[in-house]
C-alpha atoms as a PDB file:
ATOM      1  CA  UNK A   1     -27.155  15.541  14.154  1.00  0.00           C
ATOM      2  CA  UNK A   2     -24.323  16.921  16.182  1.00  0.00           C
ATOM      3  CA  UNK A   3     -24.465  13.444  18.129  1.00  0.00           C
ATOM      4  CA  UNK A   4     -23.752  11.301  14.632  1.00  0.00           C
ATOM      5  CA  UNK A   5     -20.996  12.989  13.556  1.00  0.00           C
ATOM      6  CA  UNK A   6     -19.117  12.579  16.854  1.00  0.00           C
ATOM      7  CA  UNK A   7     -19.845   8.783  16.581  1.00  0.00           C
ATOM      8  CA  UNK A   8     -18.363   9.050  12.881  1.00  0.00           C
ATOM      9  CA  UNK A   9     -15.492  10.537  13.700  1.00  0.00           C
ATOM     10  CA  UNK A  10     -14.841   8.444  17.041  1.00  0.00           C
ATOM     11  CA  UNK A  11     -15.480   5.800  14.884  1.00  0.00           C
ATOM     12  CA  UNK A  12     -12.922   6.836  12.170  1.00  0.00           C
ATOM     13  CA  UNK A  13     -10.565   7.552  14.648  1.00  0.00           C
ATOM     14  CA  UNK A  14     -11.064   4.185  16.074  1.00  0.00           C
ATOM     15  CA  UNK A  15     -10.694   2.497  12.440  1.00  0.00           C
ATOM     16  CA  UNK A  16      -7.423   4.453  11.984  1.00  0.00           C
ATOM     17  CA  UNK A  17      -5.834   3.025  15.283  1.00  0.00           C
ATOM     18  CA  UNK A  18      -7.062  -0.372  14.149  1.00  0.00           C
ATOM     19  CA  UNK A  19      -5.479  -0.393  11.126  1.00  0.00           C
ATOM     20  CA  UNK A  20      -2.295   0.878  12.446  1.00  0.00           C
ATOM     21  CA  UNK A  21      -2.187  -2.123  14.406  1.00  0.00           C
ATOM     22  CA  UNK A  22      -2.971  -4.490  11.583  1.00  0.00           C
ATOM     23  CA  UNK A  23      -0.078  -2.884   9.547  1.00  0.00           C
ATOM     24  CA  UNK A  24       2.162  -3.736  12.414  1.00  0.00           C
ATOM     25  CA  UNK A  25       1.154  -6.870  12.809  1.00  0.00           C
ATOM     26  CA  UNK A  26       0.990  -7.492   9.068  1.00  0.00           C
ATOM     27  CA  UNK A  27       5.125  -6.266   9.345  1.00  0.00           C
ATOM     28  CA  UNK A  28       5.678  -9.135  11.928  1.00  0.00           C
ATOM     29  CA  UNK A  29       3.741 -11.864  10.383  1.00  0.00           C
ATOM     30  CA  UNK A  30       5.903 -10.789   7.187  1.00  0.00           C
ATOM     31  CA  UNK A  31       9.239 -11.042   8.913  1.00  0.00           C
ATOM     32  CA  UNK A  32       8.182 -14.731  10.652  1.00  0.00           C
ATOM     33  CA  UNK A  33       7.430 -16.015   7.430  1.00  0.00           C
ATOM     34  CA  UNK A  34      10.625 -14.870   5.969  1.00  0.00           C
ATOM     35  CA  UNK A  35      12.482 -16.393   8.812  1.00  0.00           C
ATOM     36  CA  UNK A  36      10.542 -19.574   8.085  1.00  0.00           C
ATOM     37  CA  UNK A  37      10.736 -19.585   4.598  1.00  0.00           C
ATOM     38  CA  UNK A  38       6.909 -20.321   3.837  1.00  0.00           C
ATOM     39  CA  UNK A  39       6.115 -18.310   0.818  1.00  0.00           C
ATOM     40  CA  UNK A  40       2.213 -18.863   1.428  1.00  0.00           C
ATOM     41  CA  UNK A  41       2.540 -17.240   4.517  1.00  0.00           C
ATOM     42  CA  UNK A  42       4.782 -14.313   2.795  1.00  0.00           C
ATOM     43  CA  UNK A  43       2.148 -13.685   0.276  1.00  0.00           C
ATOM     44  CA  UNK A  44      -0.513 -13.143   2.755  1.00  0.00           C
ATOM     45  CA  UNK A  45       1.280 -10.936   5.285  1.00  0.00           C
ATOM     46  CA  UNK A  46       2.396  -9.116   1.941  1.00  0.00           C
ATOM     47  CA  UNK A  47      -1.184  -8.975   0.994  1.00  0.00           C
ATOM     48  CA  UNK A  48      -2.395  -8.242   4.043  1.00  0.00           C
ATOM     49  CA  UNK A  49       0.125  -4.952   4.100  1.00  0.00           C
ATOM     50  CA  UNK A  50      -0.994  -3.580   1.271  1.00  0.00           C
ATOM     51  CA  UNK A  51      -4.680  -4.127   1.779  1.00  0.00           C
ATOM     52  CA  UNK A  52      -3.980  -2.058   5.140  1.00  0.00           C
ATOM     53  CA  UNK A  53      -2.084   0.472   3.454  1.00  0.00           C
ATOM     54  CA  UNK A  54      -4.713   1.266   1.281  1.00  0.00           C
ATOM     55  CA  UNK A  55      -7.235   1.072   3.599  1.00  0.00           C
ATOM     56  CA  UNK A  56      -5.892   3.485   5.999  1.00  0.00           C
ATOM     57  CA  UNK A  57      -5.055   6.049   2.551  1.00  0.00           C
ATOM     58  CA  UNK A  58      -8.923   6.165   2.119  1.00  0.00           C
ATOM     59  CA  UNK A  59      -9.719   6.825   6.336  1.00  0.00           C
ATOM     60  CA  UNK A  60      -7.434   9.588   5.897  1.00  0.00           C
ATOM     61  CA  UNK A  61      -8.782  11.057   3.007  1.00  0.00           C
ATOM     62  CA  UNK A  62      -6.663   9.491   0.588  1.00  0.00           C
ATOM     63  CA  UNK A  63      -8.729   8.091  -2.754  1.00  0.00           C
ATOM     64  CA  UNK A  64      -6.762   5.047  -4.365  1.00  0.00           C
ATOM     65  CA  UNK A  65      -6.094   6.239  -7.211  1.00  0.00           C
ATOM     66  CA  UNK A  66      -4.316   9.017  -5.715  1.00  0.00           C
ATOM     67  CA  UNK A  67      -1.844   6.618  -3.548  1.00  0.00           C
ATOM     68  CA  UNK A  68      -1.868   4.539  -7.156  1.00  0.00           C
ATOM     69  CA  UNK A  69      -0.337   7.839  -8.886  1.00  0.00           C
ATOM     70  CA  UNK A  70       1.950   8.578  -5.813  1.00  0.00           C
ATOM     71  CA  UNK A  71       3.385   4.707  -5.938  1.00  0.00           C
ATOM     72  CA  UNK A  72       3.540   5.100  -9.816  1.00  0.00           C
ATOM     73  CA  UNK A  73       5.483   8.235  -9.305  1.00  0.00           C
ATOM     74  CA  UNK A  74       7.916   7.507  -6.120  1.00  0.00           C
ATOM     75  CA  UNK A  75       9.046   3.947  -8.610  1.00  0.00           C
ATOM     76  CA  UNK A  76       9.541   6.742 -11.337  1.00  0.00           C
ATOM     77  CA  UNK A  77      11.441   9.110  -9.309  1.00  0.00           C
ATOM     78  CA  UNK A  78      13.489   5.938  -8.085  1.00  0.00           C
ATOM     79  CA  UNK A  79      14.311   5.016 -11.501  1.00  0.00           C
ATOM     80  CA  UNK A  80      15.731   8.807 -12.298  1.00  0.00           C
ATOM     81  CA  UNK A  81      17.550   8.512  -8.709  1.00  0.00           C
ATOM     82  CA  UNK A  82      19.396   5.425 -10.111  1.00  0.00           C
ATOM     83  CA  UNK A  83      18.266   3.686  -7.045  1.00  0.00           C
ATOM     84  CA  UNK A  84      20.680   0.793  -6.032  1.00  0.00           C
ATOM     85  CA  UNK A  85      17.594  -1.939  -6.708  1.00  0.00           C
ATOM     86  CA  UNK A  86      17.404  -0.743  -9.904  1.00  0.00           C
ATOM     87  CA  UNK A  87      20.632  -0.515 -10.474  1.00  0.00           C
ATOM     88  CA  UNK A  88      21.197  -4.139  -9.497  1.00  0.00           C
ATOM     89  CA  UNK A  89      18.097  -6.297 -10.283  1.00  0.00           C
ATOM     90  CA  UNK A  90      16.132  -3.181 -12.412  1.00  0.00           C
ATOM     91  CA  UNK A  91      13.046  -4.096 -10.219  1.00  0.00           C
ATOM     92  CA  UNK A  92      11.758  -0.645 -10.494  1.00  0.00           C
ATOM     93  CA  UNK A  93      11.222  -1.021 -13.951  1.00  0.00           C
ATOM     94  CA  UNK A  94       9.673  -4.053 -14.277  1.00  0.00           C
ATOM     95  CA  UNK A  95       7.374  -2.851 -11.557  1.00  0.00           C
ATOM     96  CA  UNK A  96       6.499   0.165 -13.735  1.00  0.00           C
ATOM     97  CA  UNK A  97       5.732  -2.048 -16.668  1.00  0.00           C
ATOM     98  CA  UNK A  98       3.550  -4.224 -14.790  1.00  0.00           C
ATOM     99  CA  UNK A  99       1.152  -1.583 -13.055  1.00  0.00           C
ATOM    100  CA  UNK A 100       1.130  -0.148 -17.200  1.00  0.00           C
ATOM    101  CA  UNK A 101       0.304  -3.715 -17.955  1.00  0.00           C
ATOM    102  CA  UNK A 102      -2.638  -4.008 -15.207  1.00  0.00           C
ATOM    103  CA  UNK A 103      -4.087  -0.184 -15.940  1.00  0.00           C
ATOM    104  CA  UNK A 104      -3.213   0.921 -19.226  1.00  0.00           C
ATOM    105  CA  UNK A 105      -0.763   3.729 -18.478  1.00  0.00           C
ATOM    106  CA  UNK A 106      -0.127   2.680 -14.683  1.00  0.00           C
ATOM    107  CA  UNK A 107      -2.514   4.262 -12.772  1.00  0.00           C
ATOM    108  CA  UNK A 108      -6.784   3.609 -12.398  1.00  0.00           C
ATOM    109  CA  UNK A 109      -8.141   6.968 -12.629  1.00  0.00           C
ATOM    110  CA  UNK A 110     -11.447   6.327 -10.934  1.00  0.00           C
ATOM    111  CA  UNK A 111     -11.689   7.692  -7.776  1.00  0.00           C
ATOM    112  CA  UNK A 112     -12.710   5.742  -4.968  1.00  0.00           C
END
């Protein structure tokens, strides 16, 4: 039994470096589409980001919901800092409204 969990957590910790990787390589894929201009290629390395970001959350112990609440929170907490993208395009807000549009009151409560 001893034996499995050392492969689980080898295997975690392998998973963790991976995704590390695939956020940084998600970053640059990002930053050559924005230097080419190609929005299809934007949206995926924008995608593919996020999809990381959550996915390393949950290796570390981190349900979604729970980095749902924490986003939900650091846009509020922007908003009462009168962050400067608020202040000039009031993208904080209309990022609030949509996650309340998507879930209801801005964050899915089930734990995954």
């Amino acid at each position: 039994m001893e034996k499995n969990r050392e492969i689980d957590i080898a295997r975690n910790v392998k998973t963790i470096e991976w995704l590390r990787t695939e956020i940084v390589s998600h970053v640059a894929n990002l930053f050559k589409a924005m230097w080419q201009n190609r929005e299809e290629l934007i949206l995926d390395a924008l995608a593919g980001l996020i999809m990381a970001a959550y996915l390393l959350g949950k290796r570390l112990g981190i349900t979604y919901s729970k980095l749902d609440s924490k986003v939900v929170n650091k846009v509020k907490a922007s908003m009462l800092e009168d962050h400067e993208i608020e202040k000039w395009y009031g993208d904080m807000n209309s990022l609030l409204h949509f996650w309340q549009d998507r879930r209801g009151d801005g964050i899915d409560r089930r734990e995954n």
